[in-house]
C-alpha atoms as a PDB file:
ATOM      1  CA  UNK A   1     -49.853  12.050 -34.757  1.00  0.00           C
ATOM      2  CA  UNK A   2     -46.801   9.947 -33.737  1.00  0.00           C
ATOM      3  CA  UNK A   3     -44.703   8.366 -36.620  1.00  0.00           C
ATOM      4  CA  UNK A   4     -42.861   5.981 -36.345  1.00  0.00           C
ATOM      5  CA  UNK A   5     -39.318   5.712 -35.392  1.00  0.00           C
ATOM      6  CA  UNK A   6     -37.321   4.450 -38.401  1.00  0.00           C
ATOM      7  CA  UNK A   7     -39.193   7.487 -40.331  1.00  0.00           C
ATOM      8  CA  UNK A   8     -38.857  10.039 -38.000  1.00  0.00           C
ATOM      9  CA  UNK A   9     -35.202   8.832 -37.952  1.00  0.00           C
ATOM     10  CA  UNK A  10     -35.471   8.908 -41.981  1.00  0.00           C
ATOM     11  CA  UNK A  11     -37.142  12.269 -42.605  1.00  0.00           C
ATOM     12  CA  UNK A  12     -33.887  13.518 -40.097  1.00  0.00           C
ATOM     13  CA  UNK A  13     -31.484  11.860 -42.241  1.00  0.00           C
ATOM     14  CA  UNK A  14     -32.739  13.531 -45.463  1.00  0.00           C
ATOM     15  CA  UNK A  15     -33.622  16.804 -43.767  1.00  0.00           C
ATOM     16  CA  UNK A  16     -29.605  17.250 -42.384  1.00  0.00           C
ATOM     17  CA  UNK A  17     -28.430  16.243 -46.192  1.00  0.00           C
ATOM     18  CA  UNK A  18     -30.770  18.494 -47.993  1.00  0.00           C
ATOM     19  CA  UNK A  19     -29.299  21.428 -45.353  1.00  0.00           C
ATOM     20  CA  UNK A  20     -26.151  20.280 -46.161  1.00  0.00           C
ATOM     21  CA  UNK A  21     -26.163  19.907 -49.593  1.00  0.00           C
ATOM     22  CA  UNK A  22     -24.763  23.323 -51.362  1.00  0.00           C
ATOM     23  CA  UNK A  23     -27.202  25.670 -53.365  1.00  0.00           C
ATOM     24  CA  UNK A  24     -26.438  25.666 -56.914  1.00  0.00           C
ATOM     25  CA  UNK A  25     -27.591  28.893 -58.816  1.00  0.00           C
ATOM     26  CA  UNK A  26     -29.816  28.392 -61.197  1.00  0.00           C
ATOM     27  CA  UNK A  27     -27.623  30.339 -63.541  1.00  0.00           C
ATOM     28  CA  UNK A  28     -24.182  29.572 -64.157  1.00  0.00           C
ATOM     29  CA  UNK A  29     -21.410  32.494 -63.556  1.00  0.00           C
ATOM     30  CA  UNK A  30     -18.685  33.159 -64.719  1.00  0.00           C
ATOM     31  CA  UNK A  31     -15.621  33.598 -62.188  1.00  0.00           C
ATOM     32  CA  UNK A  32     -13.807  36.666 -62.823  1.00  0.00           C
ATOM     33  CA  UNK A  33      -9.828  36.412 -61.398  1.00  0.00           C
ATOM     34  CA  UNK A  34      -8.915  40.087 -60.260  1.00  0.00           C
ATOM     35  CA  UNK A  35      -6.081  41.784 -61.320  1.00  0.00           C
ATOM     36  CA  UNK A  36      -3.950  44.212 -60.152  1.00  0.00           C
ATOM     37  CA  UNK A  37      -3.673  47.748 -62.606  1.00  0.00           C
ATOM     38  CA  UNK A  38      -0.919  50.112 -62.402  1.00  0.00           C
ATOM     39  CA  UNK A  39      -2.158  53.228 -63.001  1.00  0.00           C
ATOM     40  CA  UNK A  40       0.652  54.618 -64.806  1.00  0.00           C
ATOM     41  CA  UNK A  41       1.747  51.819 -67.105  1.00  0.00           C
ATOM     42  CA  UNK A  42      -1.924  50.421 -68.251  1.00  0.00           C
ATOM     43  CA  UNK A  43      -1.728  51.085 -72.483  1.00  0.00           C
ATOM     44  CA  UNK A  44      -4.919  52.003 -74.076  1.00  0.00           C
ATOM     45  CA  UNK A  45      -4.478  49.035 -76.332  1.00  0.00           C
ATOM     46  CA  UNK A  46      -4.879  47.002 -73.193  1.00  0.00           C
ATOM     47  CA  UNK A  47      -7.786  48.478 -72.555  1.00  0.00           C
ATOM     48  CA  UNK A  48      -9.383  48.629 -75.530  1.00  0.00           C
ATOM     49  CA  UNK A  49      -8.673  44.716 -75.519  1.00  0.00           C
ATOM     50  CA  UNK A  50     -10.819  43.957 -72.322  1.00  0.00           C
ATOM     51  CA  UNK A  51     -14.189  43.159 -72.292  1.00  0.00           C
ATOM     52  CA  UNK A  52     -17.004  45.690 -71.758  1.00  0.00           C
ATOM     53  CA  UNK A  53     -17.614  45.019 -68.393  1.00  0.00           C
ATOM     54  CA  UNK A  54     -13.728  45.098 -67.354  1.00  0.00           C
ATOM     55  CA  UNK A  55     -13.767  48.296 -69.886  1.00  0.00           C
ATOM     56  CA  UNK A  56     -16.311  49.628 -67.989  1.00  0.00           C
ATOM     57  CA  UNK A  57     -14.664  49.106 -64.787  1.00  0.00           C
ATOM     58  CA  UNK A  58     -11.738  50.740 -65.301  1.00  0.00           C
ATOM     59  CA  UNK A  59     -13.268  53.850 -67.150  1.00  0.00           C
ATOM     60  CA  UNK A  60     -14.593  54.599 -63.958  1.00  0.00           C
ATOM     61  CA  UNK A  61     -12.184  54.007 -61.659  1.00  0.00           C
ATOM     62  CA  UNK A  62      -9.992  56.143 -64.255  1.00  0.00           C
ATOM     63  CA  UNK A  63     -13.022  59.101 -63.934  1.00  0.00           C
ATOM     64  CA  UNK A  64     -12.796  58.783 -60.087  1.00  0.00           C
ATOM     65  CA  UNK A  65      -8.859  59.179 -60.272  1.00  0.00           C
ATOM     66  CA  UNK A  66      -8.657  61.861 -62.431  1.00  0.00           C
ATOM     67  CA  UNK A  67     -11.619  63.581 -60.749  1.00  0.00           C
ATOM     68  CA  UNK A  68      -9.638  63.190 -57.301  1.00  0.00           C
ATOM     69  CA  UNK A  69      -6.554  64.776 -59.078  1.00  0.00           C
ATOM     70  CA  UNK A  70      -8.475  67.750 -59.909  1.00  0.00           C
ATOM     71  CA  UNK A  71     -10.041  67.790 -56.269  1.00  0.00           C
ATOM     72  CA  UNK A  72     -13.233  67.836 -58.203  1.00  0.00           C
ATOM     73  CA  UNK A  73     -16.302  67.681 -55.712  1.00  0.00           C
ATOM     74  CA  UNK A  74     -18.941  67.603 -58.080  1.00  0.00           C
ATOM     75  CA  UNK A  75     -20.062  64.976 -60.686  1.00  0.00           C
ATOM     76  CA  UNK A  76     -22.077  66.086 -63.911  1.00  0.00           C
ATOM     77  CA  UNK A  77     -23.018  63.267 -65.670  1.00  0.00           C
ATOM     78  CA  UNK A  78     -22.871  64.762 -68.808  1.00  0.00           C
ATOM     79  CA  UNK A  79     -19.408  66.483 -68.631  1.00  0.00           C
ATOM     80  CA  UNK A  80     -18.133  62.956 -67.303  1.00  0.00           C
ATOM     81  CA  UNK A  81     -19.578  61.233 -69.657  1.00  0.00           C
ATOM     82  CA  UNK A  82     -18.189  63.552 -72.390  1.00  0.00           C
ATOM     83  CA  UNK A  83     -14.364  62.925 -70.656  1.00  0.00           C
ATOM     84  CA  UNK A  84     -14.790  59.466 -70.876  1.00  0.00           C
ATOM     85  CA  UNK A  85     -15.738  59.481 -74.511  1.00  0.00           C
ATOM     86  CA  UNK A  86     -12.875  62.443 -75.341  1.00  0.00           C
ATOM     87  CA  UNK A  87     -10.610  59.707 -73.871  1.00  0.00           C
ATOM     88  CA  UNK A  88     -11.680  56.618 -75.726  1.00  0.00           C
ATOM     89  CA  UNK A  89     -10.887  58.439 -78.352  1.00  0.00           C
ATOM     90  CA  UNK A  90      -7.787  59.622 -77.755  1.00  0.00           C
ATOM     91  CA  UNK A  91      -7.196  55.900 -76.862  1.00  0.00           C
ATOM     92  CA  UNK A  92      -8.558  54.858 -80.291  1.00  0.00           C
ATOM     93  CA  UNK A  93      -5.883  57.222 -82.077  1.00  0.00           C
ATOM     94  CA  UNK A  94      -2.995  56.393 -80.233  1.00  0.00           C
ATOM     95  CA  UNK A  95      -3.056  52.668 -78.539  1.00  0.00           C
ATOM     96  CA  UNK A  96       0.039  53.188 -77.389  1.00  0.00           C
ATOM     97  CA  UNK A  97      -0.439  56.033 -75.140  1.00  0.00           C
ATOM     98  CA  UNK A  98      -1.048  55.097 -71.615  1.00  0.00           C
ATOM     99  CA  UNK A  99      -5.321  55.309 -70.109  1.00  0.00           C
ATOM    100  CA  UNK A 100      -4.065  57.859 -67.470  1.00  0.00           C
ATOM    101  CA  UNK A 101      -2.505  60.072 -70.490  1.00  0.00           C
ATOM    102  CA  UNK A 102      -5.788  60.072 -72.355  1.00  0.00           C
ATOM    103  CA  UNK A 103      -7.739  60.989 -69.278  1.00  0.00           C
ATOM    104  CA  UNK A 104      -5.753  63.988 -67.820  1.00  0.00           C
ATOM    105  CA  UNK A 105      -5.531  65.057 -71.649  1.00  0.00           C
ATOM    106  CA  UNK A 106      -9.496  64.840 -72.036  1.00  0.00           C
ATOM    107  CA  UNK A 107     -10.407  66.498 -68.832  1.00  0.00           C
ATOM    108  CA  UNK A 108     -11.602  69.962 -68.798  1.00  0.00           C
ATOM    109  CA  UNK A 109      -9.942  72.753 -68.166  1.00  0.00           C
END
């Protein structure tokens, strides 16, 4: 079946604009700006302030560091999980006290 010209020429047109055109999500997202954390100066109080997922974030980066530290090789869920906690805690009781302070003092011995 031959078309003719001027919509051939048409269905083109709108094809190259519709490939052109950039996808919008169906959601909208929000854009999270990174940030740079020094280890040893981030405050619990800071911390505490951030939203979950940033929270969330951090607490395990924090595990992984202090898990390096100890040239741990293993990871129990459980006795992680139990650090983590030990340290919001400490966190909690003194807001002042930096995140890397509450995790060395919360890992086991």
């Amino acid at each position: 079946m031959d078309l003719p010209r001027p919509v051939m020429l048409t269905a083109w047109c709108v094809g190259v604009v519709a490939a052109t055109l950039p996808v919008v999500s169906a959601q909208a997202q929000m854009t999270v700006v990174p940030r740079v954390v020094h280890m040893e100066q981030l405050k619990c109080a800071e911390l505490l302030s951030l939203s979950s997922e940033r929270q969330d974030r951090l607490l395990i980066y924090f595990d992984g560091y202090v898990a390096g530290m100890r040239r741990q090789t293993t990871w129990d869920e459980r006795v992680e999980g139990e650090m983590i906690d030990r340290a919001i805690g400490l966190c909690k009781a003194d807001p002042s006290e930096t995140v890397l302070s509450a995790f060395i003092k919360a890992a086991p011995r």
